[in-house]
C-alpha atoms as a PDB file:
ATOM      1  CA  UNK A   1       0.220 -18.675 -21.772  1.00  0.00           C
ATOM      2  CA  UNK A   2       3.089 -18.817 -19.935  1.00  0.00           C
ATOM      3  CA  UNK A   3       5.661 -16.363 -19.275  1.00  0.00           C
ATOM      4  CA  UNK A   4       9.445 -16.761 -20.054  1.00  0.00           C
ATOM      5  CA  UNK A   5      10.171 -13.814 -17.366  1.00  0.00           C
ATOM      6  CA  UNK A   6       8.493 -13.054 -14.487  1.00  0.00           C
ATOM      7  CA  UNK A   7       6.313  -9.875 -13.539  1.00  0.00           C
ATOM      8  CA  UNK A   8       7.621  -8.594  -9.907  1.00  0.00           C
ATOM      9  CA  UNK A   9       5.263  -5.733  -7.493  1.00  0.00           C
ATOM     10  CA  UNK A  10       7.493  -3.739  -5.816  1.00  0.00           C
ATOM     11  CA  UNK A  11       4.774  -1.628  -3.268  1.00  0.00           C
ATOM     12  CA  UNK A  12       5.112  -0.471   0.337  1.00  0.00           C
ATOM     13  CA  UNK A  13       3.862   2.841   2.175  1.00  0.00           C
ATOM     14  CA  UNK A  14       5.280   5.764   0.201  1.00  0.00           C
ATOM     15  CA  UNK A  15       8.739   6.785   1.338  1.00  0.00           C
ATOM     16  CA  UNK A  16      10.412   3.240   1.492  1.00  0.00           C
ATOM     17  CA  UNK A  17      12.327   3.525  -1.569  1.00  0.00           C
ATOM     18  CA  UNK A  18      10.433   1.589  -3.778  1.00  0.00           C
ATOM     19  CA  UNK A  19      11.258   3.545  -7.064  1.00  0.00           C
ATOM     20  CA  UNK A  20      14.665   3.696  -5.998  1.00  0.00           C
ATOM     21  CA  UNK A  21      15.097   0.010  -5.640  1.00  0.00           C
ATOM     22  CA  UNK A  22      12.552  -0.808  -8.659  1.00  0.00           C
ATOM     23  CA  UNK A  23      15.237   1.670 -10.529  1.00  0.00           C
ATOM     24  CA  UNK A  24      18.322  -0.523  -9.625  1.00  0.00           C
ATOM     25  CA  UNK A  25      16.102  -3.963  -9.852  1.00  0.00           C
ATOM     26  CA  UNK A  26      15.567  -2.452 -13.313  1.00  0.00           C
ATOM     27  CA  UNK A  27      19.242  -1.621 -14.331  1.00  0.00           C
ATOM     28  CA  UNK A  28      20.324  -4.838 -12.862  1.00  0.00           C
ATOM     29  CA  UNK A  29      17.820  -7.393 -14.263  1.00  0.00           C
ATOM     30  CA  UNK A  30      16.837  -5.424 -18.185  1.00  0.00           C
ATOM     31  CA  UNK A  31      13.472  -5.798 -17.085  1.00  0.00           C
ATOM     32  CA  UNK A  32      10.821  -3.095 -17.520  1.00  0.00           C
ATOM     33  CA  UNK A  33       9.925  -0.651 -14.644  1.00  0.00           C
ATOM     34  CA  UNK A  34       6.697   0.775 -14.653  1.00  0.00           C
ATOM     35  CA  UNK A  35       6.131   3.370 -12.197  1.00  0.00           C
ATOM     36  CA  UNK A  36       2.655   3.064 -11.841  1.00  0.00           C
ATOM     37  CA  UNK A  37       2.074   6.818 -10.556  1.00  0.00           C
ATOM     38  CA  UNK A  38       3.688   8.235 -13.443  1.00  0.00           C
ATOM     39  CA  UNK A  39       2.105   6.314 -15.844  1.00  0.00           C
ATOM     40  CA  UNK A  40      -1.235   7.396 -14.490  1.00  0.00           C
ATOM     41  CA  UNK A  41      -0.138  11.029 -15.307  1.00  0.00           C
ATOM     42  CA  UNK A  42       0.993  10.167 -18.891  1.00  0.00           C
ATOM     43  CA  UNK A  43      -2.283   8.184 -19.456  1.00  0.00           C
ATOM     44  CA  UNK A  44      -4.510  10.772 -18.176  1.00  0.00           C
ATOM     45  CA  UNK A  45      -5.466   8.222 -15.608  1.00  0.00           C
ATOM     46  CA  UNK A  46      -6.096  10.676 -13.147  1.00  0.00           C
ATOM     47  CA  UNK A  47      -9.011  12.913 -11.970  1.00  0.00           C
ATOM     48  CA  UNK A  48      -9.947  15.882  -9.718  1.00  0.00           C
ATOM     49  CA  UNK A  49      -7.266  17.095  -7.306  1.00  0.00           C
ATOM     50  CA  UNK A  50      -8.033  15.738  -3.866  1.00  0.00           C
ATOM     51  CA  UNK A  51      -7.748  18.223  -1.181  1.00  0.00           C
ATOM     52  CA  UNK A  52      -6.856  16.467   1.568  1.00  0.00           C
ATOM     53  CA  UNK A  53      -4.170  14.299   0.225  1.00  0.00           C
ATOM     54  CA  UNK A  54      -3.016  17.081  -1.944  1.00  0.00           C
ATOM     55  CA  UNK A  55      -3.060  14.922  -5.064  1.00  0.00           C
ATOM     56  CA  UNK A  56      -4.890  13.699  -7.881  1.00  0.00           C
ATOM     57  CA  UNK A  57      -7.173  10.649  -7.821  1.00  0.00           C
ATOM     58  CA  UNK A  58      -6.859   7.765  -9.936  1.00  0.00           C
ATOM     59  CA  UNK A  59      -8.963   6.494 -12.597  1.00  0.00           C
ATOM     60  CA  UNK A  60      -8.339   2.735 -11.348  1.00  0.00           C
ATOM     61  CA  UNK A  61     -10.225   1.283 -14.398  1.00  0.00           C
ATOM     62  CA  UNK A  62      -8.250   3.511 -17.224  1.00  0.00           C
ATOM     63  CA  UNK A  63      -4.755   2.792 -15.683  1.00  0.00           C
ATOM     64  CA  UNK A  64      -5.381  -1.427 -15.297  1.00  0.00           C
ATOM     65  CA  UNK A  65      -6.637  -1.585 -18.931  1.00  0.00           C
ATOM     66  CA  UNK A  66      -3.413   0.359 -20.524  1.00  0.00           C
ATOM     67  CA  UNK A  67      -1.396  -1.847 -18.365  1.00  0.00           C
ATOM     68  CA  UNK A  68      -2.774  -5.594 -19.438  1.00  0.00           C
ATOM     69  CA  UNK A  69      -1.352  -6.011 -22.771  1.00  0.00           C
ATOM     70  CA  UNK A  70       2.596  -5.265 -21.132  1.00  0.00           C
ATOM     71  CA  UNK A  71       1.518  -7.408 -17.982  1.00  0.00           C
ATOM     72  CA  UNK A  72       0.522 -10.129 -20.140  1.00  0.00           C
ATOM     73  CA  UNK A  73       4.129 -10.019 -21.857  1.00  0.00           C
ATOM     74  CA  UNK A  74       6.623 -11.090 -18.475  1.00  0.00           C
ATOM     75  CA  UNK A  75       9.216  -9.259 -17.407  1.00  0.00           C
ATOM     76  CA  UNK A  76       7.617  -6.298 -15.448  1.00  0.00           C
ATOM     77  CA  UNK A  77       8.468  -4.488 -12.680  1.00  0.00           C
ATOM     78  CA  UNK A  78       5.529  -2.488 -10.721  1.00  0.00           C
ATOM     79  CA  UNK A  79       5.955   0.233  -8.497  1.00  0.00           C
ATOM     80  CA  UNK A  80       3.208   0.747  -6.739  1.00  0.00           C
ATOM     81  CA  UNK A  81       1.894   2.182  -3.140  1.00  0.00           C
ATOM     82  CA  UNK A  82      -1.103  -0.423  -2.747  1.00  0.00           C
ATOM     83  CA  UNK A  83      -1.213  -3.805  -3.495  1.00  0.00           C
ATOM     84  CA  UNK A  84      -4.631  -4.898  -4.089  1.00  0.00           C
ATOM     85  CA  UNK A  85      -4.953  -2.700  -6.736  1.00  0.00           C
ATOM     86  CA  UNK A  86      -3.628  -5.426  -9.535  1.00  0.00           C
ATOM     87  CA  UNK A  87      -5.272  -9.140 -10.604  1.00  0.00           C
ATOM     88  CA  UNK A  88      -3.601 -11.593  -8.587  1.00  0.00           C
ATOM     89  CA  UNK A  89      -2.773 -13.387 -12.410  1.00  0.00           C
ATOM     90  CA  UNK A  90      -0.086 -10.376 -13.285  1.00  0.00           C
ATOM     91  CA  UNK A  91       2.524 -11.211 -10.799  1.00  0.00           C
ATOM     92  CA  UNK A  92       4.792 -13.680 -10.046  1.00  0.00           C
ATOM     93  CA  UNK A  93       7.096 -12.494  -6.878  1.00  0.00           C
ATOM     94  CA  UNK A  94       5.749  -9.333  -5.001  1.00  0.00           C
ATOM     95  CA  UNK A  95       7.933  -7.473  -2.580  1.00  0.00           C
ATOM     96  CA  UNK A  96       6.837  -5.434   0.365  1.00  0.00           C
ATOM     97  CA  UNK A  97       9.177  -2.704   1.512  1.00  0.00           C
ATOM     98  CA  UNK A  98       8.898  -1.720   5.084  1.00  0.00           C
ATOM     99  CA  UNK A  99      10.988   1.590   6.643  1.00  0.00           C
ATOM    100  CA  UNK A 100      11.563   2.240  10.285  1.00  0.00           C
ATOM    101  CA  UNK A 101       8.616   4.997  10.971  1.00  0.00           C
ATOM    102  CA  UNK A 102      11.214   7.360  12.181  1.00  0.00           C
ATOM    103  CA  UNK A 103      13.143   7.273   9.124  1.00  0.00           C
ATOM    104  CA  UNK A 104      10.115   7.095   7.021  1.00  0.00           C
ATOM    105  CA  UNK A 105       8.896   9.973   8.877  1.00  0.00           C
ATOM    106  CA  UNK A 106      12.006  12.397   7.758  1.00  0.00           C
ATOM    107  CA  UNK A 107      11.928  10.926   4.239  1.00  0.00           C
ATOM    108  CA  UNK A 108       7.950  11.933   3.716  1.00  0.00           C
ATOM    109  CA  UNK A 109       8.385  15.287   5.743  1.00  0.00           C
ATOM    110  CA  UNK A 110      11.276  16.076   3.123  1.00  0.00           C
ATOM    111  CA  UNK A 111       8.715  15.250   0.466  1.00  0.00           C
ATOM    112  CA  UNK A 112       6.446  18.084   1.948  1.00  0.00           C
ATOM    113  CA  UNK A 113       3.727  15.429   3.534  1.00  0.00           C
ATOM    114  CA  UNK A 114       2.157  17.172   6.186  1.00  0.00           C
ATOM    115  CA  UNK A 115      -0.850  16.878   8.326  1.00  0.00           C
ATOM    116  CA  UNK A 116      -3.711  14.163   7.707  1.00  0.00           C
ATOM    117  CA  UNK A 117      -1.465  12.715   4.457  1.00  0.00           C
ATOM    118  CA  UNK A 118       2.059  12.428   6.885  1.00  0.00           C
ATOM    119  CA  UNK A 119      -0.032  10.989   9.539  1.00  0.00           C
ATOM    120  CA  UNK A 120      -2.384   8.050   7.543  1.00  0.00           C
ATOM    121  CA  UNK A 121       0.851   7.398   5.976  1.00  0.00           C
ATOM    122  CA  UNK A 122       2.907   6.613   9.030  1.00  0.00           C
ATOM    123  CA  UNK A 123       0.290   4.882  10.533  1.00  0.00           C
ATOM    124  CA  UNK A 124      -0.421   2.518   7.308  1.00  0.00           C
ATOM    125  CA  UNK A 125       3.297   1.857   8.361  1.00  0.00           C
ATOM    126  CA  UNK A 126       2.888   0.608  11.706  1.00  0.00           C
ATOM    127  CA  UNK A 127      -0.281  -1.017  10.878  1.00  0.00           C
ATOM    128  CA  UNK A 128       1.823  -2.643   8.242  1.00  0.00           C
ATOM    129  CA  UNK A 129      -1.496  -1.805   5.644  1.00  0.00           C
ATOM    130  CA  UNK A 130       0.114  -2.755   2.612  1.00  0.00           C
ATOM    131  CA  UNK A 131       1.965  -6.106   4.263  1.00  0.00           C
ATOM    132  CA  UNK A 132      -1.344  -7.115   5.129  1.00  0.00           C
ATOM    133  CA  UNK A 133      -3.162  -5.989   1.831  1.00  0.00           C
ATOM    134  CA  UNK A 134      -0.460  -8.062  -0.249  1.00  0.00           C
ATOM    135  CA  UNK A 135      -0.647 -11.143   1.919  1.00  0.00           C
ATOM    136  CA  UNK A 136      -4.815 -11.043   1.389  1.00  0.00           C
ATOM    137  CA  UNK A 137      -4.355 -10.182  -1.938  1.00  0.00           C
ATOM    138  CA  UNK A 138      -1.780 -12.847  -3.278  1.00  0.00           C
ATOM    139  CA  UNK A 139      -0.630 -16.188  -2.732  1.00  0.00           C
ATOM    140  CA  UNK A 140       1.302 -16.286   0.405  1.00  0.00           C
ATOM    141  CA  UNK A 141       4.799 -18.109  -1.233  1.00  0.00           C
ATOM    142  CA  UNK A 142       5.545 -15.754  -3.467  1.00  0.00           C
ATOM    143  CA  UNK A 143       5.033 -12.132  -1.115  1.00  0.00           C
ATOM    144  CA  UNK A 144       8.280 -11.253   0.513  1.00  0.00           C
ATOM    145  CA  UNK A 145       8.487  -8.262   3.176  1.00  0.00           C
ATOM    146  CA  UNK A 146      12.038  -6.354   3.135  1.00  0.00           C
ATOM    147  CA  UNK A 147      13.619  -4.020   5.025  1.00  0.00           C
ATOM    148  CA  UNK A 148      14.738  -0.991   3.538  1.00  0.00           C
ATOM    149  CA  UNK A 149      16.045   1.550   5.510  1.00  0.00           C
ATOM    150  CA  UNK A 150      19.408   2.211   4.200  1.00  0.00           C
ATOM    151  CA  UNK A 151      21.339   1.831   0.733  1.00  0.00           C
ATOM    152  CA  UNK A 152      23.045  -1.070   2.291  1.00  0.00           C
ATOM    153  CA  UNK A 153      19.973  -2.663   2.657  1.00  0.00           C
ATOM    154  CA  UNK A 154      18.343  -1.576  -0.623  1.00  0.00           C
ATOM    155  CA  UNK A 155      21.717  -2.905  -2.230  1.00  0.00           C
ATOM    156  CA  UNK A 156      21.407  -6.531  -0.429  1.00  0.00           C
ATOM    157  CA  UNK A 157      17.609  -6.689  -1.493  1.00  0.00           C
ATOM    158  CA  UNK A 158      18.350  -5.959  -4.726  1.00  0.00           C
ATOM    159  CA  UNK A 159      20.881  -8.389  -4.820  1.00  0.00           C
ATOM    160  CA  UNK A 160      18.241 -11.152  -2.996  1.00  0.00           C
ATOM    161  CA  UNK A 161      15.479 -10.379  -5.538  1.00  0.00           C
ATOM    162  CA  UNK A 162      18.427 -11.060  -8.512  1.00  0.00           C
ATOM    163  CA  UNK A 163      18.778 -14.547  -6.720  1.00  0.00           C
ATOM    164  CA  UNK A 164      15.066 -15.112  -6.761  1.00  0.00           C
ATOM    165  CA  UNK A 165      14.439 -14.250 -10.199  1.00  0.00           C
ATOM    166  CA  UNK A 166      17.097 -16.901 -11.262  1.00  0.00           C
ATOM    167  CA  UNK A 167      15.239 -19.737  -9.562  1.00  0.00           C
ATOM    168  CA  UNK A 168      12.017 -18.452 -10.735  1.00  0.00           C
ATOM    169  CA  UNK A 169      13.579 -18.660 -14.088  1.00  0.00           C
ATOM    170  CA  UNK A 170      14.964 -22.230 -13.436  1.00  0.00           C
ATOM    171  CA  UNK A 171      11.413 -23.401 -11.941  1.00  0.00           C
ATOM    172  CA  UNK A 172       9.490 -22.010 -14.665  1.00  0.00           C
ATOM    173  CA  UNK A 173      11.392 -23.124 -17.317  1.00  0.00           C
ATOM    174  CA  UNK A 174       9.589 -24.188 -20.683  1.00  0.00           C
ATOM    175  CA  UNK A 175      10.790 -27.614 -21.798  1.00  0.00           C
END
């Protein structure tokens, strides 16, 4: 069935504002932001406490299955570190946030990251991981990378993913 509004994946290395801007997408737009991380810990989607990453891990199975019913709906906004995590069929328009490493560097060391977690996460930046995840892992038209390394940006993407969402709606129109 199709949907009347369109679900969006907001998802990027953590630190490149992707709450933030799914926050203001949210405000902006009226649709529904679902940050996927907390909404794991209100599900009970989450396991034993990994060490290493110094967090817990995620029952992948438990979190997609509370989410299909609202993904089948329209009008979502997921905010998400990884990309391939989601059926291809949920989303519409997926955005990948990218952040100068230096900058993302100070923004995850001011979260506490340290050691092997500060380091795979800067380097799944310059590897661009998740660019390259959501590319594989979608259709190529409708992934968009965006740079986000100051409010000015985060205020002009915002404003460019209003502009796409009206001429999804006009495409996508049911006659």
């Amino acid at each position: 069935m199709p949907r009347n509004l369109p679900n969006i994946l907001v998802t990027g290395t953590p630190g490149v504002g992707k709450s933030e801007m799914a926050h203001m997408l949210s405000e902006k737009t009226g649709l529904t932001w679902l940050d996927v991380s907390q909404l794991a810990i209100e599900n009970k989607c989450v396991d034993e406490y990994d060490e290493v990453y110094q967090c817990r891990t995620l029952d992948e199975d438990k979190l997609l299955d509370g989410m299909e019913s609202a993904m089948n709906g329209g009008g979502i906004i997921v905010d998400y570190h990884s990309a391939e995590l989601f059926p291809e069929r949920w989303f519409d328009i997926v955005f990948v946030l990218r952040t100068d490493n230096t900058i993302l560097y100070d923004r995850l060391e001011k979260r506490g990251y340290s050691g092997k977690k500060l380091q795979d996460n800067i380097e799944c930046e310059i590897f661009q991981t998740i660019l390259e995840e959501a590319r594989s892992a979608y259709s190529k038209e409708i992934v968009h990378e965006l740079f986000n390394d100051t409010f000015e940006q985060m205020t002009n993407n915002v404003d460019r993913i209003c502009q796409l969402l009206e001429q999804w709606k006009i495409n996508n129109q049911q006659t």
